[in-house]
Protein backbone atom coordinates (compact mmCIF):
# COMPACT_ATOMS: atom_id res chain seq x y z
CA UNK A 1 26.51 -15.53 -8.18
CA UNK A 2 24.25 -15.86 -5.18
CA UNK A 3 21.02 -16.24 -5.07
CA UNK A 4 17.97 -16.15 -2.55
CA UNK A 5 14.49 -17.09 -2.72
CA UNK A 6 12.56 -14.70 -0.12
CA UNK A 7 8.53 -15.14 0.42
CA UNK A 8 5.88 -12.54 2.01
CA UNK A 9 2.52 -13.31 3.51
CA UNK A 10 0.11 -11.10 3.19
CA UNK A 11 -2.39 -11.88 5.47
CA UNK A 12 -4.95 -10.18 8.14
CA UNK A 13 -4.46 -10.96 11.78
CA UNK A 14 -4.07 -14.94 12.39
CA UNK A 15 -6.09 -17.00 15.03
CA UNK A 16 -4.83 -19.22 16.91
CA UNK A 17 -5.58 -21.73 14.45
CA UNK A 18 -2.09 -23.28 12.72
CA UNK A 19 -3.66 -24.71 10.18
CA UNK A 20 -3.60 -21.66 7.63
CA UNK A 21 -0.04 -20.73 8.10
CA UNK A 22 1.07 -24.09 7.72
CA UNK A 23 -0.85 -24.31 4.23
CA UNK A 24 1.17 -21.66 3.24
CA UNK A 25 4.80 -22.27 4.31
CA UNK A 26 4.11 -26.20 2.39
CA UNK A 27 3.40 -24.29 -0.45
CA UNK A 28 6.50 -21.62 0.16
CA UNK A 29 8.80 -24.75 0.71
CA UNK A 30 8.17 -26.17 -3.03
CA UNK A 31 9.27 -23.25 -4.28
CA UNK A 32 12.39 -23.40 -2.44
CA UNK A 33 11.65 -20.03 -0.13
CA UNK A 34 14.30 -20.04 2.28
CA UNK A 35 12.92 -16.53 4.40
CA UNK A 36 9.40 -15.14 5.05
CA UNK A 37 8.73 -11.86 6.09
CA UNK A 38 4.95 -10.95 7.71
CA UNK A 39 3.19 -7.96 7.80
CA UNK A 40 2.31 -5.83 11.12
CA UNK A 41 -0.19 -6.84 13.43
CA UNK A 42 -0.71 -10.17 12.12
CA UNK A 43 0.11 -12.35 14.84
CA UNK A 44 -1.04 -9.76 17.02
CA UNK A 45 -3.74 -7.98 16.57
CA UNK A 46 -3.96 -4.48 15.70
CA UNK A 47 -3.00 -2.37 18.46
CA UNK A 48 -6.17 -0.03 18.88
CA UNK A 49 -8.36 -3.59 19.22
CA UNK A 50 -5.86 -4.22 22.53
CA UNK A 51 -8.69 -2.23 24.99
CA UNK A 52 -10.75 -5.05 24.44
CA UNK A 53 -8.22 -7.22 25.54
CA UNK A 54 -6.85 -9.05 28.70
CA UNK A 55 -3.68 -8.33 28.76
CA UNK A 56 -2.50 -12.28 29.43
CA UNK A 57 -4.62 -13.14 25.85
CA UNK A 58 -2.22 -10.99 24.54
CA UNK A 59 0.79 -12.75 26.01
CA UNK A 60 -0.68 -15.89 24.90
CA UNK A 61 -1.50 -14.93 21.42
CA UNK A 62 2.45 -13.54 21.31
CA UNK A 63 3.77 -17.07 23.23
CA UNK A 64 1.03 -19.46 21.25
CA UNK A 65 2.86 -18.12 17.79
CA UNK A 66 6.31 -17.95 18.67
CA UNK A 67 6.67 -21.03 19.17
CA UNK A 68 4.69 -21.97 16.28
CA UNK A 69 7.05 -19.92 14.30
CA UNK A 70 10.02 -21.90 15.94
CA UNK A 71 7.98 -25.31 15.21
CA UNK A 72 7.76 -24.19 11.59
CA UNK A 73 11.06 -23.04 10.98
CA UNK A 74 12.47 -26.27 12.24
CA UNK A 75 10.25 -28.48 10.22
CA UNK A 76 9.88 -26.09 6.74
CA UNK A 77 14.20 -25.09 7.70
CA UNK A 78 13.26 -21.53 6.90
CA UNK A 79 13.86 -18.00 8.30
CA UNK A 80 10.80 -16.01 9.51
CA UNK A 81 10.86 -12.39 10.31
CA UNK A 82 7.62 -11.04 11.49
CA UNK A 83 6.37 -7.89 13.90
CA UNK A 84 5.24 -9.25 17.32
CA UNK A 85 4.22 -7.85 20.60
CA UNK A 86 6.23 -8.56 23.47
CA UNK A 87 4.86 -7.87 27.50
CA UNK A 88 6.94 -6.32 29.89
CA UNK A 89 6.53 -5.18 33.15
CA UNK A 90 6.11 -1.77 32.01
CA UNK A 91 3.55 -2.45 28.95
CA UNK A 92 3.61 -3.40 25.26
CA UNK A 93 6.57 -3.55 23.34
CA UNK A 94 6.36 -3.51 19.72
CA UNK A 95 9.36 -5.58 18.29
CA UNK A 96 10.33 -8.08 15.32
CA UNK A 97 11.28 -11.18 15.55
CA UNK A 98 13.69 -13.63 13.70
CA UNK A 99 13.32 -17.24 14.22
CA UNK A 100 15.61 -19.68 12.67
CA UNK A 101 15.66 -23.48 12.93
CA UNK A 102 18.45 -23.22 15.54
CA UNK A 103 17.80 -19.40 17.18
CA UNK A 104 15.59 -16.37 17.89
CA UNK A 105 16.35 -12.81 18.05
CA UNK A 106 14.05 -9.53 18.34
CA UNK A 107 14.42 -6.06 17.36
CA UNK A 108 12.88 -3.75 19.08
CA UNK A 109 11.11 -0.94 17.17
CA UNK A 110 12.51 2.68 17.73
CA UNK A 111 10.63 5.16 16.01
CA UNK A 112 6.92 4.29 16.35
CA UNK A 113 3.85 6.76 14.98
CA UNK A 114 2.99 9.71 17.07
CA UNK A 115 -0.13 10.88 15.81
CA UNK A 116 -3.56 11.71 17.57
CA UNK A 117 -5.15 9.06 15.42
CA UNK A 118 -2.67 6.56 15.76
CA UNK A 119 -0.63 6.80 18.40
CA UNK A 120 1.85 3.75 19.15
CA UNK A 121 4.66 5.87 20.80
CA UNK A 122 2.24 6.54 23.79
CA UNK A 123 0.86 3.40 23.58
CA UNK A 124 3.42 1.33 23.73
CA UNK A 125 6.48 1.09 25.99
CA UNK A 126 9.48 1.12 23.58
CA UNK A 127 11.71 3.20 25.32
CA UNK A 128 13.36 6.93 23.46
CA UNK A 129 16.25 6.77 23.63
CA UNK A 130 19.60 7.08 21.45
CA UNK A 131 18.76 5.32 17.80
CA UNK A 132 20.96 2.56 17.40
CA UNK A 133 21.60 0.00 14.46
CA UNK A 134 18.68 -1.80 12.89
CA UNK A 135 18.81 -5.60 13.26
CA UNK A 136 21.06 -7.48 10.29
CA UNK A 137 22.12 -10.92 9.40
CA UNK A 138 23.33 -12.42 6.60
CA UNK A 139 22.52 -15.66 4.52
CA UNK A 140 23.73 -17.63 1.54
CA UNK A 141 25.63 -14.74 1.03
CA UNK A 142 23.23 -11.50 1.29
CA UNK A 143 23.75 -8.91 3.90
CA UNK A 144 19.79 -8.43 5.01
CA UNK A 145 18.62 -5.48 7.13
CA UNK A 146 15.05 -5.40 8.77
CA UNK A 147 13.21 -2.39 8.88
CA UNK A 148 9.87 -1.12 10.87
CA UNK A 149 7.43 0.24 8.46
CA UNK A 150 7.38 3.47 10.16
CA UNK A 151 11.58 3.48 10.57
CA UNK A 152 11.66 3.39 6.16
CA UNK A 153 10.87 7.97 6.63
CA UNK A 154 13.98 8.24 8.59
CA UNK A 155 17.36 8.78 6.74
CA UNK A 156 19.19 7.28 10.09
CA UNK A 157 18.25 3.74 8.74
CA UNK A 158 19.24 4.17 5.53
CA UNK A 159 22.47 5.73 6.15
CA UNK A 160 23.34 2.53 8.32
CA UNK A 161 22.12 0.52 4.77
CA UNK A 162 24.62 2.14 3.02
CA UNK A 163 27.91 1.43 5.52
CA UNK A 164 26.80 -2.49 5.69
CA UNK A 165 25.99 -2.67 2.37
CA UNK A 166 22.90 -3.98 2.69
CA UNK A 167 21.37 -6.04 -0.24
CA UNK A 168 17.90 -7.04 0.97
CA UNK A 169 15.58 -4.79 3.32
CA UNK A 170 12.94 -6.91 4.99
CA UNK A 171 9.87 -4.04 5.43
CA UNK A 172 6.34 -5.06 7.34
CA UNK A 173 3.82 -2.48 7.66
CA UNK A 174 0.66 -1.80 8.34
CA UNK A 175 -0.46 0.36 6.11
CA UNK A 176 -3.82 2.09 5.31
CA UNK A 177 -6.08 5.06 4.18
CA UNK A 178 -5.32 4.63 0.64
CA UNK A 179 -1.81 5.43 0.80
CA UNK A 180 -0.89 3.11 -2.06
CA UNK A 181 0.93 5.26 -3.85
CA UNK A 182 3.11 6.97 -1.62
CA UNK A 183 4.37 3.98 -0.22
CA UNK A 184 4.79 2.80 -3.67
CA UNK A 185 6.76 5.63 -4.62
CA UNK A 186 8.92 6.33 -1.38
CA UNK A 187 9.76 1.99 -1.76
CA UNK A 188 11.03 2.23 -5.51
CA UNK A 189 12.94 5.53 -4.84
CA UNK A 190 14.87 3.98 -1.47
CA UNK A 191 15.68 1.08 -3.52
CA UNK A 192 16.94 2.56 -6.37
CA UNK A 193 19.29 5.40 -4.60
CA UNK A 194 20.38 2.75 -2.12
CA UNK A 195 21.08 -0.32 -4.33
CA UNK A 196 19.20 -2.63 -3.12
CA UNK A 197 16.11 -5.19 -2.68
CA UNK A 198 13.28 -4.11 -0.62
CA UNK A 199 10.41 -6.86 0.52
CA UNK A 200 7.92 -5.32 2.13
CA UNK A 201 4.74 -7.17 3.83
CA UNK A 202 1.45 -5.18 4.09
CA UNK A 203 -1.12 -6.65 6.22
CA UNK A 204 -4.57 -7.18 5.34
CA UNK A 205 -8.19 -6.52 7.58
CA UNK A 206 -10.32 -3.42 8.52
CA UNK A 207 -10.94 -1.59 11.90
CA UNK A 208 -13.42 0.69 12.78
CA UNK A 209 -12.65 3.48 15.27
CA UNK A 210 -15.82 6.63 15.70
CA UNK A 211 -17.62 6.02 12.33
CA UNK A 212 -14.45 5.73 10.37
CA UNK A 213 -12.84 2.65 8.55
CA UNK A 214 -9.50 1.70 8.79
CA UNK A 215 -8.74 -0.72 5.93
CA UNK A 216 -5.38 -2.32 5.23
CA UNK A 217 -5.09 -2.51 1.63
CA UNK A 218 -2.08 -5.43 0.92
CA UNK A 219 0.38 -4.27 -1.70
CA UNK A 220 2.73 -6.64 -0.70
CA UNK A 221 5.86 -6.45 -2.83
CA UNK A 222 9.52 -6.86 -4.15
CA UNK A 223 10.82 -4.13 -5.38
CA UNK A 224 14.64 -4.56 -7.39
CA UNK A 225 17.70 -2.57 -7.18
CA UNK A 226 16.32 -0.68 -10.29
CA UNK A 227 13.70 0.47 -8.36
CA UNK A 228 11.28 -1.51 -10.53
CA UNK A 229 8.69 -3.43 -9.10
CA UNK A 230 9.73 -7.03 -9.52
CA UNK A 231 5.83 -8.66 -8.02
CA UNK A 232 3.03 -6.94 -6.52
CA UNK A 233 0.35 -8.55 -4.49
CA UNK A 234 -3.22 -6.96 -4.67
CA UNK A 235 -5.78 -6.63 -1.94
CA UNK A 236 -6.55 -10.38 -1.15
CA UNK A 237 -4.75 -12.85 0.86
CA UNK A 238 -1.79 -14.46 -0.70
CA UNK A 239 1.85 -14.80 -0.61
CA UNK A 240 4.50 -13.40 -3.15
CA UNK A 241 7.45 -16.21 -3.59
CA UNK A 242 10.37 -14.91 -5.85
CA UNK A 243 14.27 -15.10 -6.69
CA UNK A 244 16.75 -12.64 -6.01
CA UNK A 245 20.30 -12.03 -7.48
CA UNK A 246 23.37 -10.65 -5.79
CA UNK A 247 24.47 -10.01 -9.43
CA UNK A 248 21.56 -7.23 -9.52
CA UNK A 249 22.55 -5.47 -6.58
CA UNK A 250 26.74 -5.11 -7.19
CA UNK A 251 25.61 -4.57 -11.04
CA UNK A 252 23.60 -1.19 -9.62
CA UNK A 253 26.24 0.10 -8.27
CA UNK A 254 28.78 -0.48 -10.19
CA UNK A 255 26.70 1.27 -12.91
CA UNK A 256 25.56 4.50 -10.50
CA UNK A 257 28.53 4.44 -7.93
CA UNK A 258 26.80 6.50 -5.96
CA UNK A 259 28.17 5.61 -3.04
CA UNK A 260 32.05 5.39 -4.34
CA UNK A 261 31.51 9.59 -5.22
CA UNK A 262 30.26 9.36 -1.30
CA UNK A 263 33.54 7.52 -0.11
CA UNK A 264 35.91 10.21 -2.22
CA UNK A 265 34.67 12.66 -0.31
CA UNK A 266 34.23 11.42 3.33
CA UNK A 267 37.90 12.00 3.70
């Protein structure tokens, strides 16, 4: 049965320095990793430290690691998915990229956070519009979905899981204020009713905005189809390297068939 050895930095924001990433994928490629997911803002920065900004250093933050990405997947022949800022003519646009050795392709985000204290959807550009399928692609014989951190609340995205049959769910965030355990909890529970792998990437670093302190706590992890928690990173930077099995994921449901009592009943 297949298998798949995924890998997840968890890292604060990079600088332009190569060096550091590098150290990691030579370490990522012993072990055989063949994708590696990155958190949010970490090869941009964090979007509330953009005011301080030119706009064309971000552009060449977003350029200078793209095609370090690209020079890396080539060399380490690995698949990176990671949360990037593209510019437009009309602003920011927060996407994902995947780079293989041979192509790259972005998704761009759909449902971003709304809220006074951290507001991306007026921030950034990312047009509303109609919701339409999250980026997939499949290798060695796993159907993978990626998934912005924020798009994981929204049963639209899992519902589109479900009719691909989606065994892996590639998840950066950015999460903070001591929200370990929710995100713990919503994670186990998603992967569990929807029978599958979840990776998610939590980047690391602090920002302080009026007197309070944003800090990005890690909890970078792989969760199963059993909704157990396979490896958890803590709160220092590292990377989490482990093996999947198909065998785990058509196992699940063939045990809970929860979505052949769906298909009975969708007529």
């Amino acid at each position: 049965m297949a298998q798949l050895v995924v890998a997840a930095l968890q890292l604060p924001t990079l600088g332009m320095n190569a060096t550091r990433l590098e150290f990691y994928l030579k370490q990522a490629k012993q072990r055989n990793a063949e994708v590696m997911l990155l958190g949010e803002y970490v090869l941009n920065h964090f979007f509330k430290e953009f005011a301080t900004m030119s706009p064309n250093m971000v552009k060449e933050q977003t350029r200078k690691h793209t095609e370090l990405l690209k020079n890396l997947a080539a060399k380490y022949d690995i698949v990176f998915v990671a949360p990037i800022i593209v510019t437009k003519k009309d602003g920011y646009h927060k996407t994902i990229v995947k780079i293989t050795p041979k192509t790259t392709r972005y998704y761009e985000q759909q449902i971003l956070l709304p809220y006074t204290h951290w507001n991306e959807k007026k921030f950034f550009a990312n047009p509303i519009q109609s919701l339409k399928d999250p980026m997939t692609f499949n290798i060695k014989g796993f159907r993978v979905m990626v998934m912005a951190g924020f798009e994981l609340h929204f049963d639209h995205f899992w519902q589109r899981a479900t009719e691909k049959k989606i065994d892996l769910v590639l998840l950066p965030t950015a999460s903070t204020f001591g929200s370990h355990n929710r995100w713990r909890e919503i994670i186990k529970t998603k992967a569990f009713l929807h029978g599958c792998y979840i990776l998610r990437a939590n980047r690391l670093g602090e920002y302080s905005d009026n007197e309070v302190k944003w800090k990005f706590y890690g909890d970078t992890m792989l969760v199963s189809p059993e909704g157990d928690v396979e490896m958890m990173l803590e709160d220092k930077e590292s990377m989490l390297v482990e093996v999947i099995d198909k065998a785990d994921v058509l196992e699940h449901r063939k045990a809970w068939a929860f979505e052949k009592e769906l298909q009975l009943r969708m007529g």
